[in-house]
C-alpha atoms as a PDB file:
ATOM      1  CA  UNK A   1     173.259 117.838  44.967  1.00  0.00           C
ATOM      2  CA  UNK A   2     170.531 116.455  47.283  1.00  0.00           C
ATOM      3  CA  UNK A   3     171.520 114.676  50.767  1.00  0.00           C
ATOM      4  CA  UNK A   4     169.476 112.828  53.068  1.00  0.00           C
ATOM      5  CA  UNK A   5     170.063 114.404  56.567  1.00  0.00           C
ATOM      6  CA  UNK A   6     168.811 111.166  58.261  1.00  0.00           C
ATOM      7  CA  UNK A   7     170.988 108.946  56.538  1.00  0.00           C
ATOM      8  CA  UNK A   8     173.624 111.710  57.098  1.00  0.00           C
ATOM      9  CA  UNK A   9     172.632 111.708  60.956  1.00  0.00           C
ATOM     10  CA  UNK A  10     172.732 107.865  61.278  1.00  0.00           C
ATOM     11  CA  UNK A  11     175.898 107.113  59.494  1.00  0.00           C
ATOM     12  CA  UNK A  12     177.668 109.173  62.438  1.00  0.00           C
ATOM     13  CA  UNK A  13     175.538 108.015  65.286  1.00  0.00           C
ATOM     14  CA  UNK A  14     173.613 111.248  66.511  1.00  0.00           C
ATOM     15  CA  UNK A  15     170.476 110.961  67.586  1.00  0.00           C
ATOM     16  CA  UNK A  16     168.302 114.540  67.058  1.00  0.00           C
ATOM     17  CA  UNK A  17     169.221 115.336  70.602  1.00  0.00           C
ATOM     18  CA  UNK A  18     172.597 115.245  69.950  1.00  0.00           C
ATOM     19  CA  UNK A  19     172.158 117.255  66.790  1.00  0.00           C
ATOM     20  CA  UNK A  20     169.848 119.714  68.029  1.00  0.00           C
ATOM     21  CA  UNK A  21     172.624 120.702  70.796  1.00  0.00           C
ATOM     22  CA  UNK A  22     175.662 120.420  68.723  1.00  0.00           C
ATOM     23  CA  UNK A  23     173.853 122.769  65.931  1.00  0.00           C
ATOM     24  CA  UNK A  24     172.097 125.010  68.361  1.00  0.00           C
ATOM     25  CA  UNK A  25     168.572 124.933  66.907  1.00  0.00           C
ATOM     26  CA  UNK A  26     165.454 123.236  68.490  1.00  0.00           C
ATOM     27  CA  UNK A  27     165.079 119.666  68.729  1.00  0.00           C
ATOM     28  CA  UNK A  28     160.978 120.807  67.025  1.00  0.00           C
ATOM     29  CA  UNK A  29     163.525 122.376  64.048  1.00  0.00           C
ATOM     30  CA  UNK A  30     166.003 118.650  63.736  1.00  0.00           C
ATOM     31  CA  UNK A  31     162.805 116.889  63.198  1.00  0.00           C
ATOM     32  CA  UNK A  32     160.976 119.230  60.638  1.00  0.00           C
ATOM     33  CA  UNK A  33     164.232 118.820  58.483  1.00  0.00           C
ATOM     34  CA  UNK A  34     164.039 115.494  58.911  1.00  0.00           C
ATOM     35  CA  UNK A  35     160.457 114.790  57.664  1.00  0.00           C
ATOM     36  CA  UNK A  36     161.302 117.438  54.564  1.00  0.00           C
ATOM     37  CA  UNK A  37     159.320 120.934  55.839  1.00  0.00           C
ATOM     38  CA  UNK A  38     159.621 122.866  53.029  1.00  0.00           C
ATOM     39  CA  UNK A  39     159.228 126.052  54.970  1.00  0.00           C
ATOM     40  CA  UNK A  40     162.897 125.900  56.670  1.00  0.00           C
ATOM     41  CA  UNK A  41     164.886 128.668  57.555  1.00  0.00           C
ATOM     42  CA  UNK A  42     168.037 128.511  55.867  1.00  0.00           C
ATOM     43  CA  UNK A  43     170.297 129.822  58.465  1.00  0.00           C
ATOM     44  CA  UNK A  44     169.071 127.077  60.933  1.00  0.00           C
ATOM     45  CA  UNK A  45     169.592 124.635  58.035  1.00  0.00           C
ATOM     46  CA  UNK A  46     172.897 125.708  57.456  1.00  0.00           C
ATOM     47  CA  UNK A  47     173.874 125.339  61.194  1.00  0.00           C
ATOM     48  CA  UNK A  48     172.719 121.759  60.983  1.00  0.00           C
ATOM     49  CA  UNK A  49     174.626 120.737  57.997  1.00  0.00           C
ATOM     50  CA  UNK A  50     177.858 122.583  59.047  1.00  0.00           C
ATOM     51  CA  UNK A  51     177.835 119.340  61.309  1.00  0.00           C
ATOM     52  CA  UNK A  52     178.167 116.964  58.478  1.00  0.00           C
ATOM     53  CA  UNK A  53     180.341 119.450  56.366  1.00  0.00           C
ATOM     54  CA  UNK A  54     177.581 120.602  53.865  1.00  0.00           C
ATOM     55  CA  UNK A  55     175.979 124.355  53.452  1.00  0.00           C
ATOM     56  CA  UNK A  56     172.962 125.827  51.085  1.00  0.00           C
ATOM     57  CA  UNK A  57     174.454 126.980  48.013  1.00  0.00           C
ATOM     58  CA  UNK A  58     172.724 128.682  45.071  1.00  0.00           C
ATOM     59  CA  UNK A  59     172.916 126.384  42.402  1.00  0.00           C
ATOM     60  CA  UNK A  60     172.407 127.291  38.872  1.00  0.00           C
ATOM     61  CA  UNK A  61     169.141 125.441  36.583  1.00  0.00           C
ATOM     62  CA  UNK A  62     169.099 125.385  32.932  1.00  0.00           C
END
C-alpha cells in the first residue's frame, strides 16, 4: 500500500511545522519525506506516519 504523505498532511491541515513538532523529527527530515528521499530512516518515518495512523510494515512480493 503506497500513501502520499502530502496529500495525507493537507487533508488534515498541518503544515511541516506542525508535523515536524507533533512527530518530533526535524522540519530538514518532514521535507525529505515529502520530496520522496529514498535514504529515510525508518524510525523517523514511522514517527511521522503514527500521526496519520500508518507504520512501515514488511510486506511480502511474489
Amino acid at each position: 500500500m503506497q500513501i502520499n504523505l502530502l496529500s495525507e498532511v493537507r487533508t488534515l491541515w498541518y503544515n511541516q511545522i506542525r508535523v515536524d513538532r507533533k512527530a518530533g523529527v526535524g522540519l530538514r527530515f518532514v521535507r525529505d519525506l515529502e520530496q520522496g528521499k529514498e535514504t529515510v530512516r525508518l524510525d523517523k518515518v514511522n514517527q511521522v506516519l503514527q500521526l496519520f495512523g500508518y507504520q512501515v510494515g514488511a510486506v511480502r512480493t511474489n
